[in-house]
C-alpha atoms as a PDB file:
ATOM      1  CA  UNK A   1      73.635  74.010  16.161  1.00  0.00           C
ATOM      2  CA  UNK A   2      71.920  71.286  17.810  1.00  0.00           C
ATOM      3  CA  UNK A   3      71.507  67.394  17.095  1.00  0.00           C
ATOM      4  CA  UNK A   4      68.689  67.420  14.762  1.00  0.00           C
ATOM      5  CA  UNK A   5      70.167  70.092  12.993  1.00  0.00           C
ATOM      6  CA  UNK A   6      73.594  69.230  11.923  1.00  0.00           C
ATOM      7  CA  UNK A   7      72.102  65.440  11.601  1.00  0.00           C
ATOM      8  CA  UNK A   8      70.258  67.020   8.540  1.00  0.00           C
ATOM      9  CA  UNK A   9      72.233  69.470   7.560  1.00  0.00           C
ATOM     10  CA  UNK A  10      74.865  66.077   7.089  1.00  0.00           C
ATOM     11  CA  UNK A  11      71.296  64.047   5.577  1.00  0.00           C
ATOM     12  CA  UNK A  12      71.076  67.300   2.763  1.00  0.00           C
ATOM     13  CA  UNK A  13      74.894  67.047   1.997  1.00  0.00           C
ATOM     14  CA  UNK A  14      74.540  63.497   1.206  1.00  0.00           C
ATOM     15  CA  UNK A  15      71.448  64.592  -1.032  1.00  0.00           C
ATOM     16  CA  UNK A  16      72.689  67.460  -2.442  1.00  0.00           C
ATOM     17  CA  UNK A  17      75.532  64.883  -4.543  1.00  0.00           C
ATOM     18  CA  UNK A  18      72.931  62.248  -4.752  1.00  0.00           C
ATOM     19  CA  UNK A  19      70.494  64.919  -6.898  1.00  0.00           C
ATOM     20  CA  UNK A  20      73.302  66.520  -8.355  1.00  0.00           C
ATOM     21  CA  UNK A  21      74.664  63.032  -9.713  1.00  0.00           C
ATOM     22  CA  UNK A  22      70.688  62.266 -10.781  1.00  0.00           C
ATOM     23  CA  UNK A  23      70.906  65.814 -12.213  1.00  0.00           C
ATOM     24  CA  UNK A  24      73.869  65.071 -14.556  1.00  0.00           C
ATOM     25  CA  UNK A  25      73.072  61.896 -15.613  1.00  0.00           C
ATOM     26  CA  UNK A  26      69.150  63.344 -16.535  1.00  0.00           C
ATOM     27  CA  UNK A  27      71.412  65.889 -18.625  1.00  0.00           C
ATOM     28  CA  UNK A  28      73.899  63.232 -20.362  1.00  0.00           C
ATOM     29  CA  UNK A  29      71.192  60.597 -21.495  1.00  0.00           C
ATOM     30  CA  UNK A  30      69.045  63.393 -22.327  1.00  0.00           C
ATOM     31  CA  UNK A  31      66.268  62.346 -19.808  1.00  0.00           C
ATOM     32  CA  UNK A  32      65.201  65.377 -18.506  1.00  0.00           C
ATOM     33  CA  UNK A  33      62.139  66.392 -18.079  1.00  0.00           C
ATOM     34  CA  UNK A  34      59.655  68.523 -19.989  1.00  0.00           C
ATOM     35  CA  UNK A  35      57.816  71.302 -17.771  1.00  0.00           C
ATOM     36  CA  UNK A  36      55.853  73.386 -20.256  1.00  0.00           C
ATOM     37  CA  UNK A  37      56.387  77.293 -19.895  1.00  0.00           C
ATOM     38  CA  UNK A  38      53.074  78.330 -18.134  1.00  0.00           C
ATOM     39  CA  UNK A  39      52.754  74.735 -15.891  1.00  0.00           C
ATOM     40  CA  UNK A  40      55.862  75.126 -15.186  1.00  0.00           C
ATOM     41  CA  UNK A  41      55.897  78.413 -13.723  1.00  0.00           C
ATOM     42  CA  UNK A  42      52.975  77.644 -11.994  1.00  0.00           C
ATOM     43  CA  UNK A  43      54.355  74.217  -9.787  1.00  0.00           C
ATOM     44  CA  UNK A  44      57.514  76.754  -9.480  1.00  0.00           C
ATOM     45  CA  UNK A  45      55.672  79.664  -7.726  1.00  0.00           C
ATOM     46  CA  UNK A  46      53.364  76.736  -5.704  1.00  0.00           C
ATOM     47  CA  UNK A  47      56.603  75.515  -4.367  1.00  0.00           C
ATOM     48  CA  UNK A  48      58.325  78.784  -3.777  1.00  0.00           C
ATOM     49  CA  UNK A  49      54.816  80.129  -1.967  1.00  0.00           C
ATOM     50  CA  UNK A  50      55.380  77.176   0.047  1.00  0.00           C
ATOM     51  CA  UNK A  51      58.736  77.641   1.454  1.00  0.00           C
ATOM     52  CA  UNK A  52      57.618  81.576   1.966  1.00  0.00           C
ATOM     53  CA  UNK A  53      55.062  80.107   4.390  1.00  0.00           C
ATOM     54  CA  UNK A  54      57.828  77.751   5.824  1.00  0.00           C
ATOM     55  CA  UNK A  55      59.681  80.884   6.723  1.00  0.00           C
ATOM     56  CA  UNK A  56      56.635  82.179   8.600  1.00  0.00           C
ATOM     57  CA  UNK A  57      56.713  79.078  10.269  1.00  0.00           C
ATOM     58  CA  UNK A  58      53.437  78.260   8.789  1.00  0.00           C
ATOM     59  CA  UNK A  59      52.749  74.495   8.945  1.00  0.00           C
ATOM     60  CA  UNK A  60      49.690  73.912   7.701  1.00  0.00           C
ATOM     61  CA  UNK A  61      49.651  76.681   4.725  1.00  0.00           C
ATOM     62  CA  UNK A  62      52.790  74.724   3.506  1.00  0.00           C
ATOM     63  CA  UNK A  63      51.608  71.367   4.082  1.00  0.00           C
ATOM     64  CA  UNK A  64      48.520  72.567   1.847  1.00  0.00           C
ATOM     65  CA  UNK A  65      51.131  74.246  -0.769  1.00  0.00           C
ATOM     66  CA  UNK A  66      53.319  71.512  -0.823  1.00  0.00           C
ATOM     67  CA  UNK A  67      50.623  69.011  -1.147  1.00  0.00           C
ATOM     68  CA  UNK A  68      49.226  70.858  -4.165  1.00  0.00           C
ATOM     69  CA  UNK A  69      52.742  71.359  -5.780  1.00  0.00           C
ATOM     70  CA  UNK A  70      52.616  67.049  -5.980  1.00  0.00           C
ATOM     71  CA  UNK A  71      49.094  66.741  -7.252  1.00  0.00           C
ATOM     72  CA  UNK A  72      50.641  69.265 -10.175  1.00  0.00           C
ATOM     73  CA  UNK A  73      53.440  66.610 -10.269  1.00  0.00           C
ATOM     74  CA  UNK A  74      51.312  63.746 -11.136  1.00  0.00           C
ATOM     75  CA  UNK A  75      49.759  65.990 -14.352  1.00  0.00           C
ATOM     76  CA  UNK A  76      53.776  66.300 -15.899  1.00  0.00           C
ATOM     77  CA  UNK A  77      55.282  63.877 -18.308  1.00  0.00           C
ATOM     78  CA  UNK A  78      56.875  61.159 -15.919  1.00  0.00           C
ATOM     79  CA  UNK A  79      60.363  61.945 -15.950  1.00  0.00           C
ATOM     80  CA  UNK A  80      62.751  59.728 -12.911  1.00  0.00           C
ATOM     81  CA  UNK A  81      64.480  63.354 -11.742  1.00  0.00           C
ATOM     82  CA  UNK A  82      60.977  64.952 -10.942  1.00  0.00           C
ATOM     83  CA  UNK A  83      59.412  61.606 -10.023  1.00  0.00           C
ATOM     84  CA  UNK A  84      62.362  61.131  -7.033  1.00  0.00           C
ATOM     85  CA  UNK A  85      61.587  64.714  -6.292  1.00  0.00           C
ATOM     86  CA  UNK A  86      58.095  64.453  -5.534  1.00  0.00           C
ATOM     87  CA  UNK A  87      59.064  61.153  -3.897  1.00  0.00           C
ATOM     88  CA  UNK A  88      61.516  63.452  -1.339  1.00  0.00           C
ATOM     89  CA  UNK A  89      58.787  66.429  -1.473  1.00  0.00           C
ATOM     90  CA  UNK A  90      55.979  63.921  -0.196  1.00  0.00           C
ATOM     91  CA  UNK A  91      58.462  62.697   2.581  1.00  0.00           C
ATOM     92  CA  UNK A  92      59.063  66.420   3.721  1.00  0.00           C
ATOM     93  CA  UNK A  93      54.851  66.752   4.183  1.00  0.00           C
ATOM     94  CA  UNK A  94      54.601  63.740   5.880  1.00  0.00           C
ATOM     95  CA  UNK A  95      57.280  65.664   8.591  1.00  0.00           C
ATOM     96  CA  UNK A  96      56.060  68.387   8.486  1.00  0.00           C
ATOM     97  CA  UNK A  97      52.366  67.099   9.711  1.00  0.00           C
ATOM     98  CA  UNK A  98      53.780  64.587  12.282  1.00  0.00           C
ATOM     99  CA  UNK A  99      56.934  66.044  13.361  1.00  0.00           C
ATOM    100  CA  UNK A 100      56.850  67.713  16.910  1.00  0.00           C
ATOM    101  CA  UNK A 101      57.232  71.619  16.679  1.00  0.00           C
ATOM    102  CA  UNK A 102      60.977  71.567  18.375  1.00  0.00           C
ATOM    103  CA  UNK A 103      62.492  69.740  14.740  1.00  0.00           C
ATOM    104  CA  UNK A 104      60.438  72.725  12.585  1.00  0.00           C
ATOM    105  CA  UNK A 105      63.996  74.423  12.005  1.00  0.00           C
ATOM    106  CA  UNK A 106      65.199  71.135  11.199  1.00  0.00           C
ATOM    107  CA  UNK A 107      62.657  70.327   8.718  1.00  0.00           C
ATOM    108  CA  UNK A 108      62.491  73.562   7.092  1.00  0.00           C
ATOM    109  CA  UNK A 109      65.897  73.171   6.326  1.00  0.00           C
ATOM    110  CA  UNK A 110      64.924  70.036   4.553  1.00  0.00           C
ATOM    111  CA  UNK A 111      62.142  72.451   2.876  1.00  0.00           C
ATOM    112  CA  UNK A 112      63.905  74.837   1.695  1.00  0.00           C
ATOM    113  CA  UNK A 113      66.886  72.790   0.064  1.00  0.00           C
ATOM    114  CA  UNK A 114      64.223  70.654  -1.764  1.00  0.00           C
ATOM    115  CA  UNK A 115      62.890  74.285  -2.691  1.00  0.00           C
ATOM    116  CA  UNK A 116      66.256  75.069  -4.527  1.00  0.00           C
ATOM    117  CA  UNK A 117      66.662  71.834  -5.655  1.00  0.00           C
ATOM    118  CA  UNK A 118      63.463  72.049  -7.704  1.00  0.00           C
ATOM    119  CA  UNK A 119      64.631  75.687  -9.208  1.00  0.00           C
ATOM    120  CA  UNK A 120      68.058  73.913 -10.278  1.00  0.00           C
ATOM    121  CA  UNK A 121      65.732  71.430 -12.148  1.00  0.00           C
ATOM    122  CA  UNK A 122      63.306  73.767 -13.326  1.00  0.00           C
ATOM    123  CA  UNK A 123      66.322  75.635 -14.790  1.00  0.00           C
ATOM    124  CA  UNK A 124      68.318  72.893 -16.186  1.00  0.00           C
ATOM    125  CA  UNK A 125      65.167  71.733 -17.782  1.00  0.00           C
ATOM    126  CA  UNK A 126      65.478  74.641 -19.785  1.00  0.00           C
ATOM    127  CA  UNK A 127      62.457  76.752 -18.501  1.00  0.00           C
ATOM    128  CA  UNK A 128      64.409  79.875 -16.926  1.00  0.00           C
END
């Protein structure tokens, strides 16, 4: 594994307790957020789409996915848990469109983990 990889697979260790901290307390003060059945669904299967173009290493097809997955963010109720997600999903663009093409394993590491941590929201949300 080289540098830039373990330095983010250590980064999405750090965030994987910082989201699932923000996911529990979302849960205990009953703050989660409400993604209506078909909407949903559909930011689910934009953001899925997008790591499936990750994995065919793909930049621009997921920059365009991932870009439409947050203006579908913006039309949900504002809830903190999928407002810091967007917030992390935005920063993963922004890499993906400036980054050099050597840290693309690197990044879509980042990708896909913010990939699963949306379906871990989606489902505690209730919507699975």
């Amino acid at each position: 594994m080289r540098r830039a990889e373990l330095g983010m697979a250590m980064f999405l260790i750090s965030e994987g307790v910082f989201f699932f901290l923000l996911i529990l307390a979302c849960t205990y003060f009953r703050a989660l957020p409400r993604l209506y059945a078909p909407y949903g669904w559909i930011l689910t299967g934009l953001l899925l789409a997008s790591s499936a173009s990750m994995w065919r290493k793909w930049r621009w097809p997921t920059i365009a996915l991932g870009t439409v997955f947050l203006v579908g963010l913006v039309g949900t109720p504002f809830a903190l848990l999928t407002a810091v997600h967007g917030l992390f999903v935005f920063a993963g663009i922004v890499a993906l469109a400036v980054a050099p093409a050597s840290g693309g394993r690197a990044i879509s590491f980042y990708w896909y983990f913010f990939t699963a941590v949306w379906l871990i929201i989606f489902g505690v949300a209730g919507q699975i």
